[in-house]
PDB file of N, CA and C in Angstrom:
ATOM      1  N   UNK A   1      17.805 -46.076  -5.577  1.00  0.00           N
ATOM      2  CA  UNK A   1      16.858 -46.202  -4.487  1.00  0.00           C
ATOM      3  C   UNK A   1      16.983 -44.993  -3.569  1.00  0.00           C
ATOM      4  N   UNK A   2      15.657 -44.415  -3.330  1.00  0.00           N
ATOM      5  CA  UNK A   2      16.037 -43.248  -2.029  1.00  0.00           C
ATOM      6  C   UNK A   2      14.619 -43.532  -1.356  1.00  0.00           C
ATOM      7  N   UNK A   3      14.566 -43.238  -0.373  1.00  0.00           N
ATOM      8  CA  UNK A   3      13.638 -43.093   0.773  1.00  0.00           C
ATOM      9  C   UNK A   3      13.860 -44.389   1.461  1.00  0.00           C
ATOM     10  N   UNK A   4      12.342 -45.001   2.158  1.00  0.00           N
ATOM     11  CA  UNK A   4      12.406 -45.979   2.955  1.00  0.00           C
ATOM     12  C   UNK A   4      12.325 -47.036   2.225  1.00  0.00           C
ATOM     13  N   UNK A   5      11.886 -47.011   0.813  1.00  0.00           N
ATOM     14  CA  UNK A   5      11.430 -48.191  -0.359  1.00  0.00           C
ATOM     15  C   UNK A   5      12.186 -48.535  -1.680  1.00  0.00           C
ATOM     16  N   UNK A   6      12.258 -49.288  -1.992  1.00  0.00           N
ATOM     17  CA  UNK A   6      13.295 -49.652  -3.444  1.00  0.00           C
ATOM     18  C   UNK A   6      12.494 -48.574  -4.518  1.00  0.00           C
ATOM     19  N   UNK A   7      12.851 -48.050  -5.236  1.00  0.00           N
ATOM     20  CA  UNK A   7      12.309 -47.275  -6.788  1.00  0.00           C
ATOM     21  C   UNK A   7      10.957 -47.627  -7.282  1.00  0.00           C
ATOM     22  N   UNK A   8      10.137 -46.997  -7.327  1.00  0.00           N
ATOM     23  CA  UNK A   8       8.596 -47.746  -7.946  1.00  0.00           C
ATOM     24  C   UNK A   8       8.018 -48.055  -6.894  1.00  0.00           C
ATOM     25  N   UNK A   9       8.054 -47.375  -5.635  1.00  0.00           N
ATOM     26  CA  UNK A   9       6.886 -47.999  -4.475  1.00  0.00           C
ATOM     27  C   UNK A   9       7.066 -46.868  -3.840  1.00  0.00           C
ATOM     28  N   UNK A  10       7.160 -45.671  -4.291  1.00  0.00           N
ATOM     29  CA  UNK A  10       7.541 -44.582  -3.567  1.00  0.00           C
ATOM     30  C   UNK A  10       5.403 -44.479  -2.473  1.00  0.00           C
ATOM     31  N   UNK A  11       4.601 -45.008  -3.096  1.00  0.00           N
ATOM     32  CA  UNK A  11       3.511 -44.534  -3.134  1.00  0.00           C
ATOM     33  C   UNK A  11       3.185 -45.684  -1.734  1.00  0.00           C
ATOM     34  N   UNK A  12       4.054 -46.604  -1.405  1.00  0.00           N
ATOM     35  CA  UNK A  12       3.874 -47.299  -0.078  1.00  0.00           C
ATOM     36  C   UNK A  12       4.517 -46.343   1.017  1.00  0.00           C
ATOM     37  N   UNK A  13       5.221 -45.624   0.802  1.00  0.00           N
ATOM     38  CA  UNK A  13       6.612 -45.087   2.281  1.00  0.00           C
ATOM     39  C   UNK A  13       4.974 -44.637   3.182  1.00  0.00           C
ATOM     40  N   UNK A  14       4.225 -44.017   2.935  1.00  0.00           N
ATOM     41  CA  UNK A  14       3.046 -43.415   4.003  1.00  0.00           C
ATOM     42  C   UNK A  14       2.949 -44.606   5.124  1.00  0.00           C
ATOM     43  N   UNK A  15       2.598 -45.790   4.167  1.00  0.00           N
ATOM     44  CA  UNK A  15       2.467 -46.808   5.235  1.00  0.00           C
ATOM     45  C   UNK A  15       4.183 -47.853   5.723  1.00  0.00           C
ATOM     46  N   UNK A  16       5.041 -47.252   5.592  1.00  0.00           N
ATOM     47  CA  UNK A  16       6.458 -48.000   5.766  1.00  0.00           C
ATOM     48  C   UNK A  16       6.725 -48.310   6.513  1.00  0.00           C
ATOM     49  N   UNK A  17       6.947 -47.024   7.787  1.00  0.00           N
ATOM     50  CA  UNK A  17       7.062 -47.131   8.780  1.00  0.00           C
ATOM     51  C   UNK A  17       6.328 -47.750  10.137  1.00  0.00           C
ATOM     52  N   UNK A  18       5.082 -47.517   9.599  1.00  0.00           N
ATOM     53  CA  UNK A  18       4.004 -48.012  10.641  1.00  0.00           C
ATOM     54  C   UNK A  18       3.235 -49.409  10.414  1.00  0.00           C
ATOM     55  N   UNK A  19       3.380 -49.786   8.954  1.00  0.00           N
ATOM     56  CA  UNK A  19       3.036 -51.376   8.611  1.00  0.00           C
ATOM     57  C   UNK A  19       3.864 -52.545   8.563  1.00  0.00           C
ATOM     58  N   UNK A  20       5.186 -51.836   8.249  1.00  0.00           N
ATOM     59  CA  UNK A  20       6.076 -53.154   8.070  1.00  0.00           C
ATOM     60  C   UNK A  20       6.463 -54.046   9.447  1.00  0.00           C
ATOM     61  N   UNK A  21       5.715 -54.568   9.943  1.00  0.00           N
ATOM     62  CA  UNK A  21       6.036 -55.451  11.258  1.00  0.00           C
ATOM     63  C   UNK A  21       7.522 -56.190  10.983  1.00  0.00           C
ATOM     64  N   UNK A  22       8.285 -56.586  12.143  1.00  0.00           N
ATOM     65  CA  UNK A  22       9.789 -57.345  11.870  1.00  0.00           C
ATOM     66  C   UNK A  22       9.193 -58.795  11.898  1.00  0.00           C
ATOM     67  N   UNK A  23       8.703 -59.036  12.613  1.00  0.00           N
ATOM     68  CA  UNK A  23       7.828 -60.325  13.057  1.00  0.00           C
ATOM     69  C   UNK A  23       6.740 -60.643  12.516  1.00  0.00           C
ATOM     70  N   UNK A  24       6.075 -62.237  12.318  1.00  0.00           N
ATOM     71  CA  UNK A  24       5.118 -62.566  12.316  1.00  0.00           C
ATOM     72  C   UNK A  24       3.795 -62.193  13.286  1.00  0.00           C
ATOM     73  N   UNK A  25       4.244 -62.074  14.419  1.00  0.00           N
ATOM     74  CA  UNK A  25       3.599 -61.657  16.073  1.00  0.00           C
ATOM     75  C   UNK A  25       3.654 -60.229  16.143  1.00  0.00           C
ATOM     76  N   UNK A  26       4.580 -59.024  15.266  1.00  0.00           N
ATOM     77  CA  UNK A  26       4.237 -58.275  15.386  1.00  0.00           C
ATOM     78  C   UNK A  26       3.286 -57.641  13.988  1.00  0.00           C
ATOM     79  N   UNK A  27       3.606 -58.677  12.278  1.00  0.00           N
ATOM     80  CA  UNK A  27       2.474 -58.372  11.794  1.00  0.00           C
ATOM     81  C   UNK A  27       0.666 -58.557  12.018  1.00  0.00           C
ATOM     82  N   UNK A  28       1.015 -59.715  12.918  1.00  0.00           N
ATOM     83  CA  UNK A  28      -0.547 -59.821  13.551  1.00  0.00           C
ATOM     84  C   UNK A  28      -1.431 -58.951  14.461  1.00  0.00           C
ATOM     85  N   UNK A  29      -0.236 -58.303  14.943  1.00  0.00           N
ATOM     86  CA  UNK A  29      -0.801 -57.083  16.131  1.00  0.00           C
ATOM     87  C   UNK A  29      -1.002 -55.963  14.901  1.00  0.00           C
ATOM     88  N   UNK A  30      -0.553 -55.641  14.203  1.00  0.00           N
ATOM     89  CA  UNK A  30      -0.612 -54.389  13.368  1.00  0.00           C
ATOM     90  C   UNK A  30      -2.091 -54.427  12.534  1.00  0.00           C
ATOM     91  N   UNK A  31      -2.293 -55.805  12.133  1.00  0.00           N
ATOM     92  CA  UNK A  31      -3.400 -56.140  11.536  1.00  0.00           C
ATOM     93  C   UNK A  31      -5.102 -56.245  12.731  1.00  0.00           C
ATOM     94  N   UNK A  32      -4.711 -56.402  13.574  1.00  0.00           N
ATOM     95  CA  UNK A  32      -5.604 -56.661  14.620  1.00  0.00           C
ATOM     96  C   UNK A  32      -5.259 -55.553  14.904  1.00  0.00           C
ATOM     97  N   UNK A  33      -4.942 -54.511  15.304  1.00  0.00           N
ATOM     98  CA  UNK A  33      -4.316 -53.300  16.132  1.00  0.00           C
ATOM     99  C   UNK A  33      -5.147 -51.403  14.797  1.00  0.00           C
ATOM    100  N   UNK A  34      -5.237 -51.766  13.961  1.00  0.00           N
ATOM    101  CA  UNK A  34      -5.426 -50.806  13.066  1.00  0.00           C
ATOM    102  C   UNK A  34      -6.771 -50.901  12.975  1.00  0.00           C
ATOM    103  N   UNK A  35      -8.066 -49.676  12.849  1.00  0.00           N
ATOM    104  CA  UNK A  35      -9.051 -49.569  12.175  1.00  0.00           C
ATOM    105  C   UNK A  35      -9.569 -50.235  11.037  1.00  0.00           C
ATOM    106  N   UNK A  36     -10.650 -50.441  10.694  1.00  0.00           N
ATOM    107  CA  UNK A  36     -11.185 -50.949   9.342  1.00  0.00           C
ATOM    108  C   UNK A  36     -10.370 -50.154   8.455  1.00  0.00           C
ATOM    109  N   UNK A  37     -10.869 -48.830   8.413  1.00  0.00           N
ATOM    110  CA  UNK A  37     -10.631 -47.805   7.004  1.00  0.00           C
ATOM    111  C   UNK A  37      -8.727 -47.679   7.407  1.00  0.00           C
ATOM    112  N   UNK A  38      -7.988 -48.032   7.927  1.00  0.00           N
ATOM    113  CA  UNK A  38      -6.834 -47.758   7.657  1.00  0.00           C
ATOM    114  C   UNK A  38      -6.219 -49.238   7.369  1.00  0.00           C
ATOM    115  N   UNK A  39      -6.688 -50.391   8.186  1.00  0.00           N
ATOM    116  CA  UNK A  39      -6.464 -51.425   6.901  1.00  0.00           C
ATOM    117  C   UNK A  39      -6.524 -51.757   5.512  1.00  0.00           C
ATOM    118  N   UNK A  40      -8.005 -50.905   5.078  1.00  0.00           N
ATOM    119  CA  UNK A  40      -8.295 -50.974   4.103  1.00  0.00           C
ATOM    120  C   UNK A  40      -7.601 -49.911   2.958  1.00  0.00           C
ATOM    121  N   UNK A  41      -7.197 -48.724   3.863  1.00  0.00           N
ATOM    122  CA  UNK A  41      -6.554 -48.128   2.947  1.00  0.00           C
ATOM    123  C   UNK A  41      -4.948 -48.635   2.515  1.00  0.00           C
ATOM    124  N   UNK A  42      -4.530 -49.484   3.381  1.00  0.00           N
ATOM    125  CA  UNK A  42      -2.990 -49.962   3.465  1.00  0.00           C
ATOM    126  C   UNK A  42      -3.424 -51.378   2.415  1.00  0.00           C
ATOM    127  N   UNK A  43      -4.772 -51.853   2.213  1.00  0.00           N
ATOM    128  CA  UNK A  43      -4.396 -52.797   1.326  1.00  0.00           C
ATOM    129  C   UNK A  43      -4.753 -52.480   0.102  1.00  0.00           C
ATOM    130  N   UNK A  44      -5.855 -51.106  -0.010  1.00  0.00           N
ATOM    131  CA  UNK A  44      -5.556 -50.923  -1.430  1.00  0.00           C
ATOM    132  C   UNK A  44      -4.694 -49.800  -2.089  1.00  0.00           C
ATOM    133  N   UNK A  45      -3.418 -49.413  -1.493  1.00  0.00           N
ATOM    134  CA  UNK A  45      -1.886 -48.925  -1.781  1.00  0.00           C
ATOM    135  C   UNK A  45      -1.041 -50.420  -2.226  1.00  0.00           C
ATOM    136  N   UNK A  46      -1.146 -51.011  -0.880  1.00  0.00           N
ATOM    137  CA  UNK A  46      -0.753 -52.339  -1.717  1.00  0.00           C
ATOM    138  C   UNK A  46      -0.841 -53.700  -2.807  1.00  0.00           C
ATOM    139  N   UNK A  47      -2.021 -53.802  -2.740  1.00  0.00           N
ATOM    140  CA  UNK A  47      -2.780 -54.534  -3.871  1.00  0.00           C
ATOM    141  C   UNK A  47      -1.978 -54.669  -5.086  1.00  0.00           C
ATOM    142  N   UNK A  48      -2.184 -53.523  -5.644  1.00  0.00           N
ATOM    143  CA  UNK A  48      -1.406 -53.346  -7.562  1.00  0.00           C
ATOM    144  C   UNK A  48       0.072 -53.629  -6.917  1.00  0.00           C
ATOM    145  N   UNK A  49       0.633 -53.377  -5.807  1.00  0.00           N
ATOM    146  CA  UNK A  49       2.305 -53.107  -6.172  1.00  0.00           C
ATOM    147  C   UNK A  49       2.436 -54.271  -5.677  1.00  0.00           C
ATOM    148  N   UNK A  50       1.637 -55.528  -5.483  1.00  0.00           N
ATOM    149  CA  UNK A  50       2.356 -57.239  -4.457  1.00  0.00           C
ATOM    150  C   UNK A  50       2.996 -57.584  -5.843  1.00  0.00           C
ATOM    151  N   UNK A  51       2.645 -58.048  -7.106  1.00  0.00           N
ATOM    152  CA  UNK A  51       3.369 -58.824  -8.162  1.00  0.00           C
ATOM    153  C   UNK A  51       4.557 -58.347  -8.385  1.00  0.00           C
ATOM    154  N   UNK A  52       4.664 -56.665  -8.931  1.00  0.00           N
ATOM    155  CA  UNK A  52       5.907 -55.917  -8.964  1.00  0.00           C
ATOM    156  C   UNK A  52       6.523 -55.700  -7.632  1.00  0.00           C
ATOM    157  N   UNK A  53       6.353 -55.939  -6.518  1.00  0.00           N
ATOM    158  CA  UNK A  53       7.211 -56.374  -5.402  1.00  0.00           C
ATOM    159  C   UNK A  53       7.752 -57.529  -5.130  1.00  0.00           C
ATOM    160  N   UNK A  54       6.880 -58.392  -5.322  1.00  0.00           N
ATOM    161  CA  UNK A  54       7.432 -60.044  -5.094  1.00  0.00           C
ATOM    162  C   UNK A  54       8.501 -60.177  -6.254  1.00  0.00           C
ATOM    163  N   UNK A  55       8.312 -59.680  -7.706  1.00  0.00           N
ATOM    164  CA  UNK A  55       9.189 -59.802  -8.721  1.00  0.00           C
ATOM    165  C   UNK A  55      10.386 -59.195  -8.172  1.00  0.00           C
ATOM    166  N   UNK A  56      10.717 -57.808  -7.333  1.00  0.00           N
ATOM    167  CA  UNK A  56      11.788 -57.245  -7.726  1.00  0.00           C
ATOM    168  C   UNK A  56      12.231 -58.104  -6.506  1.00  0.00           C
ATOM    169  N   UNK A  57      11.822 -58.422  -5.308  1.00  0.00           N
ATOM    170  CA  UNK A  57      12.030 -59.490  -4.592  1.00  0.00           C
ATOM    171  C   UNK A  57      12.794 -60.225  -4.818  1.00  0.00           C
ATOM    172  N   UNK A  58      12.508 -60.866  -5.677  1.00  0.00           N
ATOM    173  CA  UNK A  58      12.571 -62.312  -6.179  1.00  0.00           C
ATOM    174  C   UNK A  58      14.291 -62.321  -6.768  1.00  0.00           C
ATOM    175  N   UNK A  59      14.259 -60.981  -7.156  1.00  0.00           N
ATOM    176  CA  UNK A  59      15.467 -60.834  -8.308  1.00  0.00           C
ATOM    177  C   UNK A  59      16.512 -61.120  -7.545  1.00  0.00           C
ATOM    178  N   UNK A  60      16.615 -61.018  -6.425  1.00  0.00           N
ATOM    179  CA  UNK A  60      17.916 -60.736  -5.400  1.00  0.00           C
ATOM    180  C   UNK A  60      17.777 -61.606  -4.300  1.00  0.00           C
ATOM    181  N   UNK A  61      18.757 -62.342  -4.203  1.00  0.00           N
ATOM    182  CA  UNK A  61      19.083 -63.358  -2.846  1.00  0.00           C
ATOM    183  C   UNK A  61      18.723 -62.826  -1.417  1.00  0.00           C
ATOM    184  N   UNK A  62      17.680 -63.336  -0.399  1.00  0.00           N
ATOM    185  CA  UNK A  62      17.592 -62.675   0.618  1.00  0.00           C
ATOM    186  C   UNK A  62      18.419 -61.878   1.221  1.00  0.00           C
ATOM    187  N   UNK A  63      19.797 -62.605   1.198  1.00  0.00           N
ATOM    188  CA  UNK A  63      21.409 -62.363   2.163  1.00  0.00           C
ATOM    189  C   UNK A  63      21.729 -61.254   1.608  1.00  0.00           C
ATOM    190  N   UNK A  64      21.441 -60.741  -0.097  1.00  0.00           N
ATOM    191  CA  UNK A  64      22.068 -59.870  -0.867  1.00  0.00           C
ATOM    192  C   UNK A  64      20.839 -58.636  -0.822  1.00  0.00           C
ATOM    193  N   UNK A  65      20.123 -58.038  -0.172  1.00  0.00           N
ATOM    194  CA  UNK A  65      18.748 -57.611  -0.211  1.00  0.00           C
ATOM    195  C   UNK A  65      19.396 -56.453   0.576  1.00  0.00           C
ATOM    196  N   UNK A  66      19.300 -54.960   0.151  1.00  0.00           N
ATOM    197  CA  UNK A  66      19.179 -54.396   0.817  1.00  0.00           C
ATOM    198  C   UNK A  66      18.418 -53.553   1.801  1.00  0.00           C
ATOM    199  N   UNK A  67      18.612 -52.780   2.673  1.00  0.00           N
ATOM    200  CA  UNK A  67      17.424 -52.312   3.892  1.00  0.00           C
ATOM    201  C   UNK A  67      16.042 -51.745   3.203  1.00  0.00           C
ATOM    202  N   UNK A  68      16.341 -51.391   2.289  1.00  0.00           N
ATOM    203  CA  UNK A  68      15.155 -50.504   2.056  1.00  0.00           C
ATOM    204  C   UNK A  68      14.025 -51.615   1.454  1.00  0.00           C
ATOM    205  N   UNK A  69      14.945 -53.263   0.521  1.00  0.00           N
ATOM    206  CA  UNK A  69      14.269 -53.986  -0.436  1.00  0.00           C
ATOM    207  C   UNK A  69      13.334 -54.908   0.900  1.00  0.00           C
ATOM    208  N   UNK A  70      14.471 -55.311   2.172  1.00  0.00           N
ATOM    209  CA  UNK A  70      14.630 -55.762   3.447  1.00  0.00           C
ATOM    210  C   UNK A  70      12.806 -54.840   3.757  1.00  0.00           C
ATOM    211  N   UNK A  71      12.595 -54.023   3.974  1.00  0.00           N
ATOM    212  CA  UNK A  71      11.562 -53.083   4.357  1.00  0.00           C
ATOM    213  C   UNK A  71      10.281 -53.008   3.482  1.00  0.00           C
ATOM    214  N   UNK A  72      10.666 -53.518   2.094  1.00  0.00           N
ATOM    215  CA  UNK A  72       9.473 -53.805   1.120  1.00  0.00           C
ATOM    216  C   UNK A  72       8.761 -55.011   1.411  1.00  0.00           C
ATOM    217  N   UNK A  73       9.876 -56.170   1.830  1.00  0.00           N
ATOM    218  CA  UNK A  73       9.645 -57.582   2.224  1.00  0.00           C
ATOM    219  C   UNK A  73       8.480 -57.234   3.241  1.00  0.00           C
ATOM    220  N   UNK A  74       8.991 -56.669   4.889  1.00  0.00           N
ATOM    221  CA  UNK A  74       8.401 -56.801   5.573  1.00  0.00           C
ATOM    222  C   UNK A  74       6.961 -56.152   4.896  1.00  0.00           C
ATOM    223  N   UNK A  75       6.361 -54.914   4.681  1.00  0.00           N
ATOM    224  CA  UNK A  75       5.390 -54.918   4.088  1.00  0.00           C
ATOM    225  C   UNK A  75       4.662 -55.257   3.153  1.00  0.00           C
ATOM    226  N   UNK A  76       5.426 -56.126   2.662  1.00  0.00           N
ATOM    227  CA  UNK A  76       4.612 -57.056   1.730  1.00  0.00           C
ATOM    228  C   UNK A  76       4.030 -58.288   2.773  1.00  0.00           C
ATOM    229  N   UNK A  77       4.793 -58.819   3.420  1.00  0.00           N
ATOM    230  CA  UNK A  77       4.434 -60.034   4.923  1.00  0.00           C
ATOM    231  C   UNK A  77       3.253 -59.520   5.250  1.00  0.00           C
ATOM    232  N   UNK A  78       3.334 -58.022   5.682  1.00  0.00           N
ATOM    233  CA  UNK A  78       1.911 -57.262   6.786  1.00  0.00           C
ATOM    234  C   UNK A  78       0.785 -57.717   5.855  1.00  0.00           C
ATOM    235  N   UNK A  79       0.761 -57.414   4.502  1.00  0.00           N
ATOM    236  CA  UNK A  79      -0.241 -57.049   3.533  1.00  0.00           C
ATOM    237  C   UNK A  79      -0.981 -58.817   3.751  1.00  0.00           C
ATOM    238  N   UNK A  80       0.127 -59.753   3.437  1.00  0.00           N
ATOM    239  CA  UNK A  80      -0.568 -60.952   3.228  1.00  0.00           C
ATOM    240  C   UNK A  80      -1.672 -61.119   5.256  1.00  0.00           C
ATOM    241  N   UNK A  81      -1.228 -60.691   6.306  1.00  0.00           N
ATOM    242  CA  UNK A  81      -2.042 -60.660   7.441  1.00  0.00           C
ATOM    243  C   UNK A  81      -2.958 -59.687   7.174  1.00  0.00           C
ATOM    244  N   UNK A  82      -2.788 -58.825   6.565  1.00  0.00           N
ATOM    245  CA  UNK A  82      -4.065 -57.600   6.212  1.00  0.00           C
ATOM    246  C   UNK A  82      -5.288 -58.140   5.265  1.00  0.00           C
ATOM    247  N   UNK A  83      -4.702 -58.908   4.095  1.00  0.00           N
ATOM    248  CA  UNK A  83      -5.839 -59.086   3.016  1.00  0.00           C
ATOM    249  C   UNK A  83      -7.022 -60.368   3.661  1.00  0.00           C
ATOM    250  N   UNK A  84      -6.182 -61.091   4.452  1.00  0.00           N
ATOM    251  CA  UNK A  84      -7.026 -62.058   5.010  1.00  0.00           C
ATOM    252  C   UNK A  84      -7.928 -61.209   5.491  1.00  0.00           C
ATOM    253  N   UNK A  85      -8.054 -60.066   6.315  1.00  0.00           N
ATOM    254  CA  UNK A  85      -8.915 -59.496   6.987  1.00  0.00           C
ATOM    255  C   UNK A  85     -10.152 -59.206   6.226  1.00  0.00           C
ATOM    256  N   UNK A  86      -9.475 -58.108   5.125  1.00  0.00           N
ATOM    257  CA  UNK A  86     -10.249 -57.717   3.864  1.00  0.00           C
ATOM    258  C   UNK A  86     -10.877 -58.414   2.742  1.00  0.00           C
ATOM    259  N   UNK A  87     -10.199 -59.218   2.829  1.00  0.00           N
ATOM    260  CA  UNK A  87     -10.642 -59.809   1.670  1.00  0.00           C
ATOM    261  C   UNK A  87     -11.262 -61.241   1.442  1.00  0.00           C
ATOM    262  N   UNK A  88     -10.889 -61.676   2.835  1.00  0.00           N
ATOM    263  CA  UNK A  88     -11.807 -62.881   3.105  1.00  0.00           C
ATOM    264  C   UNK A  88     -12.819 -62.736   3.956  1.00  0.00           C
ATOM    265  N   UNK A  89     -11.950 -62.633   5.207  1.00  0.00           N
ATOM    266  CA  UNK A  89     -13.017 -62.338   7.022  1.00  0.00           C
ATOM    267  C   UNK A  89     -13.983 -61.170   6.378  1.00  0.00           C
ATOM    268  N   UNK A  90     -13.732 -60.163   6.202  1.00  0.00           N
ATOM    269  CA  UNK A  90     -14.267 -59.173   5.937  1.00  0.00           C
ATOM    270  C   UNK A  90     -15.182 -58.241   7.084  1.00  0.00           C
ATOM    271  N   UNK A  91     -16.498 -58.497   7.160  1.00  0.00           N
ATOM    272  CA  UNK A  91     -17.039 -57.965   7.793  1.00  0.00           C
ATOM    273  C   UNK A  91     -17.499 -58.783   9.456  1.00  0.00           C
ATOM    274  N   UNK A  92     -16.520 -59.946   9.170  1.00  0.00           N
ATOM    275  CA  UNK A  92     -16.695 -60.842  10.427  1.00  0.00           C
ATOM    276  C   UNK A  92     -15.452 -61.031  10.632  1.00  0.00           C
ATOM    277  N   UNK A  93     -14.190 -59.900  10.492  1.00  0.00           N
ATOM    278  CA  UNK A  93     -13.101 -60.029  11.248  1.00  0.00           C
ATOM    279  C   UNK A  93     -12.696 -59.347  12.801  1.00  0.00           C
ATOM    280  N   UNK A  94     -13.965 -58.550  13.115  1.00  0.00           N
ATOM    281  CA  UNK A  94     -13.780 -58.194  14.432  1.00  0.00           C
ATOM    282  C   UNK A  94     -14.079 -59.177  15.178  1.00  0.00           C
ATOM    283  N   UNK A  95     -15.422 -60.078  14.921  1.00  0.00           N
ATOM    284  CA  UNK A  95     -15.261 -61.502  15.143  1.00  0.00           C
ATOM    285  C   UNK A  95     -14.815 -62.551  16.006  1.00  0.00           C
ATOM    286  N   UNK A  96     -13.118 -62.293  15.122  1.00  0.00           N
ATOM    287  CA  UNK A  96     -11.860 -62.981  15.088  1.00  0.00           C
ATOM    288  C   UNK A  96     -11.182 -62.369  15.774  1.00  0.00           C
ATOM    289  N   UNK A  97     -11.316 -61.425  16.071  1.00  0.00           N
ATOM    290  CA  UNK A  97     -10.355 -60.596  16.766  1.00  0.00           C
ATOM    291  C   UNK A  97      -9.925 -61.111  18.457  1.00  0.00           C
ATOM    292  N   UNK A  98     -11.183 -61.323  19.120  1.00  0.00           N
ATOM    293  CA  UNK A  98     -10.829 -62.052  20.827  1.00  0.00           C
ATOM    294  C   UNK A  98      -9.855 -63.697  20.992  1.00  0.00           C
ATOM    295  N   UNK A  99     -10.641 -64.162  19.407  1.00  0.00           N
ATOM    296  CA  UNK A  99      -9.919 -65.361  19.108  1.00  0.00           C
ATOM    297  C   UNK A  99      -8.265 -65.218  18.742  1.00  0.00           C
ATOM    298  N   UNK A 100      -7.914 -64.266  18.300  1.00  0.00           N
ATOM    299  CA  UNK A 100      -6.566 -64.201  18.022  1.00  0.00           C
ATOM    300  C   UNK A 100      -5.730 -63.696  19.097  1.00  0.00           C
ATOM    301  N   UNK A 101      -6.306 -63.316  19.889  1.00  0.00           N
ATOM    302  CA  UNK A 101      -5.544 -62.562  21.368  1.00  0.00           C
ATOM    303  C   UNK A 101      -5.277 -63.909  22.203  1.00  0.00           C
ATOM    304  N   UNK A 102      -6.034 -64.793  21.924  1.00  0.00           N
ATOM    305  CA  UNK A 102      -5.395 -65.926  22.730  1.00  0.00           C
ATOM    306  C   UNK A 102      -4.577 -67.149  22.142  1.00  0.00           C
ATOM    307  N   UNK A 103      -4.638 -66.614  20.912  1.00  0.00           N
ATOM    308  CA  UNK A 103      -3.544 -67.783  19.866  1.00  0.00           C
ATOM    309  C   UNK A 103      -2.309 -66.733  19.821  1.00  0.00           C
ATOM    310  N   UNK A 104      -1.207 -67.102  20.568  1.00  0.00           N
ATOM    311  CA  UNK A 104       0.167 -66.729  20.470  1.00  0.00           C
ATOM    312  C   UNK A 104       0.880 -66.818  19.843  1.00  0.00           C
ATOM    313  N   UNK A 105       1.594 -66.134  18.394  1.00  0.00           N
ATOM    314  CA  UNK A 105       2.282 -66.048  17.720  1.00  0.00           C
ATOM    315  C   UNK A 105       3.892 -66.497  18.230  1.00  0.00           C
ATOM    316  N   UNK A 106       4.608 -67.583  18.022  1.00  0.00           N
ATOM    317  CA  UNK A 106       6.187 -67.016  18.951  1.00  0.00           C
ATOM    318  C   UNK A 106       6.870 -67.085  17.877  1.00  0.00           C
ATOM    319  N   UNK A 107       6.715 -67.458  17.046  1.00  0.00           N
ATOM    320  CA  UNK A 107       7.131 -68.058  15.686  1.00  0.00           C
ATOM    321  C   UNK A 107       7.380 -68.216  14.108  1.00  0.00           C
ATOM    322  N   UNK A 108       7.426 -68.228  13.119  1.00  0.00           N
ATOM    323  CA  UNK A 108       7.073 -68.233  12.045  1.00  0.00           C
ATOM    324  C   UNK A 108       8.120 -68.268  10.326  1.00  0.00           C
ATOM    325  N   UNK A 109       7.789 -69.258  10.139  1.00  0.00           N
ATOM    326  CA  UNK A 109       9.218 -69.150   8.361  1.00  0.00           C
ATOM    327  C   UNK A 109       9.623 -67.517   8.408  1.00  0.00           C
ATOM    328  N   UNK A 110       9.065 -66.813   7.977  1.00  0.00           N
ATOM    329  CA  UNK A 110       9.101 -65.660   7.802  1.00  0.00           C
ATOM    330  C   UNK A 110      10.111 -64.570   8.333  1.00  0.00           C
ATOM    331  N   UNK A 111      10.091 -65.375   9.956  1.00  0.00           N
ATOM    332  CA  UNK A 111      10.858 -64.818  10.753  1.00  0.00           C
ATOM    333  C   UNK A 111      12.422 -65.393  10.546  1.00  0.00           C
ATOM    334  N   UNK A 112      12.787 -66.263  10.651  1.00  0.00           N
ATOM    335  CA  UNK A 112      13.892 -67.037  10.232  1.00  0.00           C
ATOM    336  C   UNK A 112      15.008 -66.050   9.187  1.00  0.00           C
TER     337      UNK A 112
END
């Protein structure tokens, strides 16, 4: 492994730093917080690599996960708040957008 990402996702690090939220509350701001065309470009980098991420995921005990696999997780989390945008809301997610500023995140499995 070298960079910010486990081996085979070298083609996510562009978005690493700036997508992987720690939080549920802070993947929602990132998703609400970013342009159309740079959501859209962060979900189709991610798209092809969610199965071969969740797999290499999968392979290793959370507790046993290291920072960089730790850092794939979180951007894989962002992606699932991103695709809702894209891929469902779509062109009626700005919409949604005033509505989500007043639903407060404090919380979430994810976070745990």
């Amino acid at each position: 492994m070298s960079g910010l990402l486990p081996d085979g996702f070298e083609t996510l690090e562009p978005f690493a730093e700036h997508w992987a939220g720690e939080t549920a509350a802070e993947r929602a701001h990132l998703r609400a917080a970013h342009p159309v065309a740079e959501r859209d470009a962060f979900h189709a980098a991610c798209a092809p690599l969610l199965e071969p991420g969740l797999a290499s995921l999968d392979a290793r005990p959370l507790a046993d996960q290291s920072e960089v696999e730790r850092q794939l997780m979180r951007l894989l989390l962002t992606f699932a708040h991103v695709s809702l945008a894209v891929e469902v809301q779509q062109d009626d997610e700005d919409k949604h957008t005033p509505l989500r500023a007043s639903m407060r995140i404090t919380r979430a499995p994810a976070d745990c």
